[in-house]
C-alpha atoms as a PDB file:
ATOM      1  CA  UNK A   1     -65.228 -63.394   6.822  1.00  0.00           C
ATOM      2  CA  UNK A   2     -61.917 -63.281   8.001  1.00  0.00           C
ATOM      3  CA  UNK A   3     -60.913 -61.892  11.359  1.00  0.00           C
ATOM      4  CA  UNK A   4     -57.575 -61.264  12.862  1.00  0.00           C
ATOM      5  CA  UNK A   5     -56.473 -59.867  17.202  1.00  0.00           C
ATOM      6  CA  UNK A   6     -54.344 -59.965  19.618  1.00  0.00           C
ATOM      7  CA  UNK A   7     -57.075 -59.777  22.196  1.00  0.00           C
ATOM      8  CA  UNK A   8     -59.003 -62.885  22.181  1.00  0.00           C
ATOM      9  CA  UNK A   9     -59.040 -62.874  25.494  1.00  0.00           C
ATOM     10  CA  UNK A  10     -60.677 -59.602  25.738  1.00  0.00           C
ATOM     11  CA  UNK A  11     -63.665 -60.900  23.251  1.00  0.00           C
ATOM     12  CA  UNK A  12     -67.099 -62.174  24.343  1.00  0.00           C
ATOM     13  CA  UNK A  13     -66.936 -66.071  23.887  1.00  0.00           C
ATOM     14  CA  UNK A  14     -70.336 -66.141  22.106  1.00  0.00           C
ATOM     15  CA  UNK A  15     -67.644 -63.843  19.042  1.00  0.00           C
ATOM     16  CA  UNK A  16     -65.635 -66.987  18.345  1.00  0.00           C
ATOM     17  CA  UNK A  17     -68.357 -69.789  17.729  1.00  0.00           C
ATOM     18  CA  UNK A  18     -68.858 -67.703  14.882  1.00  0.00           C
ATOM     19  CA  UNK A  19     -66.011 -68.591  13.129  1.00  0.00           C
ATOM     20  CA  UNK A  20     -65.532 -72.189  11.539  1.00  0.00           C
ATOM     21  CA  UNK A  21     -61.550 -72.143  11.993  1.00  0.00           C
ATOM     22  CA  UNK A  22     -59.380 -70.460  14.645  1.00  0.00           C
ATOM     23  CA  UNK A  23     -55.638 -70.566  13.455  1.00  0.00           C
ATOM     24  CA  UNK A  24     -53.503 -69.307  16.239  1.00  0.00           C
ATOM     25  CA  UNK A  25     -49.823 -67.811  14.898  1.00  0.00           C
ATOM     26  CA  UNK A  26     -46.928 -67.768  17.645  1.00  0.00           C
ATOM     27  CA  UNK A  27     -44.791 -64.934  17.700  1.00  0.00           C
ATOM     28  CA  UNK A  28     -41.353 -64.869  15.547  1.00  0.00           C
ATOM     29  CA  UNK A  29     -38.188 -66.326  16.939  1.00  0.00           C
ATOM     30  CA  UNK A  30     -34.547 -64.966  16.512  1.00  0.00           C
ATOM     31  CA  UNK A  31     -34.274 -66.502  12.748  1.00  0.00           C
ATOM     32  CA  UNK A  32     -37.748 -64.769  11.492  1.00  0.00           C
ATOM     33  CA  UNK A  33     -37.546 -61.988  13.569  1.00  0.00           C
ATOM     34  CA  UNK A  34     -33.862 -61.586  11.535  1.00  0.00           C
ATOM     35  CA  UNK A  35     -35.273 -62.130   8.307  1.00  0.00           C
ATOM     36  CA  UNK A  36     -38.448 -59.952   8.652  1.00  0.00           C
ATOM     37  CA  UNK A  37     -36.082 -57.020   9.783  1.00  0.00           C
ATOM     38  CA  UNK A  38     -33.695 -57.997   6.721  1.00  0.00           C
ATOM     39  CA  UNK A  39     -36.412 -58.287   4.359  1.00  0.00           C
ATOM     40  CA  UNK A  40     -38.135 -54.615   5.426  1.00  0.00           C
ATOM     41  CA  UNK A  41     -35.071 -53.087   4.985  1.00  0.00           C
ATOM     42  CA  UNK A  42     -33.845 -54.587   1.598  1.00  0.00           C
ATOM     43  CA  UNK A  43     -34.850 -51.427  -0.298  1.00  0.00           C
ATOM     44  CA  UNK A  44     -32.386 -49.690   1.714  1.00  0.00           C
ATOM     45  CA  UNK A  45     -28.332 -49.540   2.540  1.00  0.00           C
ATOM     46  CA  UNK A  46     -27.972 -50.103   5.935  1.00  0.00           C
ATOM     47  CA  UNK A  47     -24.277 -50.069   7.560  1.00  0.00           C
ATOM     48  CA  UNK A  48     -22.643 -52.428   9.865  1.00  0.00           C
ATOM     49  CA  UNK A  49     -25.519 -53.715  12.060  1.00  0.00           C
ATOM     50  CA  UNK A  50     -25.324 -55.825  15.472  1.00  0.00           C
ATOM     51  CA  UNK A  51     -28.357 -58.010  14.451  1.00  0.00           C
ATOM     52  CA  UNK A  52     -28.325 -60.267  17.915  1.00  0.00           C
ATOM     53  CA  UNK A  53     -28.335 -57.082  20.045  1.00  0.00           C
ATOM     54  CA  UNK A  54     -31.443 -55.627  18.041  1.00  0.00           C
ATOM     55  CA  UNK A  55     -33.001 -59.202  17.979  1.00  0.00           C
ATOM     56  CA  UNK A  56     -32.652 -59.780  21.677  1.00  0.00           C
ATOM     57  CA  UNK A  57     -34.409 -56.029  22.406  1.00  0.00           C
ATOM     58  CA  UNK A  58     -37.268 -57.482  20.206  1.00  0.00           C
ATOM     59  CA  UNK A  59     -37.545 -60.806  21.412  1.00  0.00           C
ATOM     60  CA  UNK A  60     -41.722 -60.304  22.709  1.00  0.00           C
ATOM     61  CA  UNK A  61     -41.945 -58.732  19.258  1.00  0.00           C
ATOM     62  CA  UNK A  62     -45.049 -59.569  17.041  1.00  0.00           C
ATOM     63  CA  UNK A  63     -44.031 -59.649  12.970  1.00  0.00           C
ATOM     64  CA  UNK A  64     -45.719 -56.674  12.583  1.00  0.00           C
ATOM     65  CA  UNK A  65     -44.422 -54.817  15.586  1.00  0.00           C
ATOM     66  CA  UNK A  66     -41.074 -56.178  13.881  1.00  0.00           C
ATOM     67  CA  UNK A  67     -41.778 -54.765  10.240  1.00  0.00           C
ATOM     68  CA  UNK A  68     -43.007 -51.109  12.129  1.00  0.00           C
ATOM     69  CA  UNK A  69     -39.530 -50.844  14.162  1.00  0.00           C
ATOM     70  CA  UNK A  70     -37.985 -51.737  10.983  1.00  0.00           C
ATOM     71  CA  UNK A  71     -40.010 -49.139   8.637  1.00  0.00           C
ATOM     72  CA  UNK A  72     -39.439 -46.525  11.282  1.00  0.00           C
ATOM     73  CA  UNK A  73     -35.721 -46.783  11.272  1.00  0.00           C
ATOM     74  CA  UNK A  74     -35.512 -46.568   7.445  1.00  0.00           C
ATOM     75  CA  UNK A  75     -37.962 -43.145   7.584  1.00  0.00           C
ATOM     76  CA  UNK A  76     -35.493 -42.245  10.399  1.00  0.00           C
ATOM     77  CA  UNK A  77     -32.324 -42.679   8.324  1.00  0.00           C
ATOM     78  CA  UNK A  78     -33.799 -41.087   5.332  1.00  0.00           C
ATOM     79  CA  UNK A  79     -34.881 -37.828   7.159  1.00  0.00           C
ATOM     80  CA  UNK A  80     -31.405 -37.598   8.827  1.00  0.00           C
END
């Protein structure tokens, strides 16, 4: 079984002696937060874009809170 949250800390301890491994992921820094963003959008043209400004906004940003923002602002600029 595999098992993924963001809440451990809302769990019952008795949960996680259930589980052989724990493997705890950190969030992305500048670099992977850049290259998720970069990577979502690849199917798409995108224009002149201040990547440090975005990145900064995002900095408490989990990958996939990173890869939603990203997919959102594609759907965005395809509707408009």
């Amino acid at each position: 079984m595999v098992a993924a949250t963001n809440l451990n800390k809302s769990l019952d301890n008795a949960l996680w002696r259930e589980f052989d491994d724990l493997i705890a992921v950190s969030k992305p820094g500048e670099q992977e937060l850049e290259f998720i963003l970069e990577e979502t959008l690849s199917a798409i043209e995108v224009g002149s874009i201040n990547w440090p400004r975005i990145i900064e906004q995002m900095r408490d940003f989990s990958a996939a809170q990173a890869v939603r923002v990203a997919q959102d602002a594609a759907k965005r600029a395809i509707l408009a």
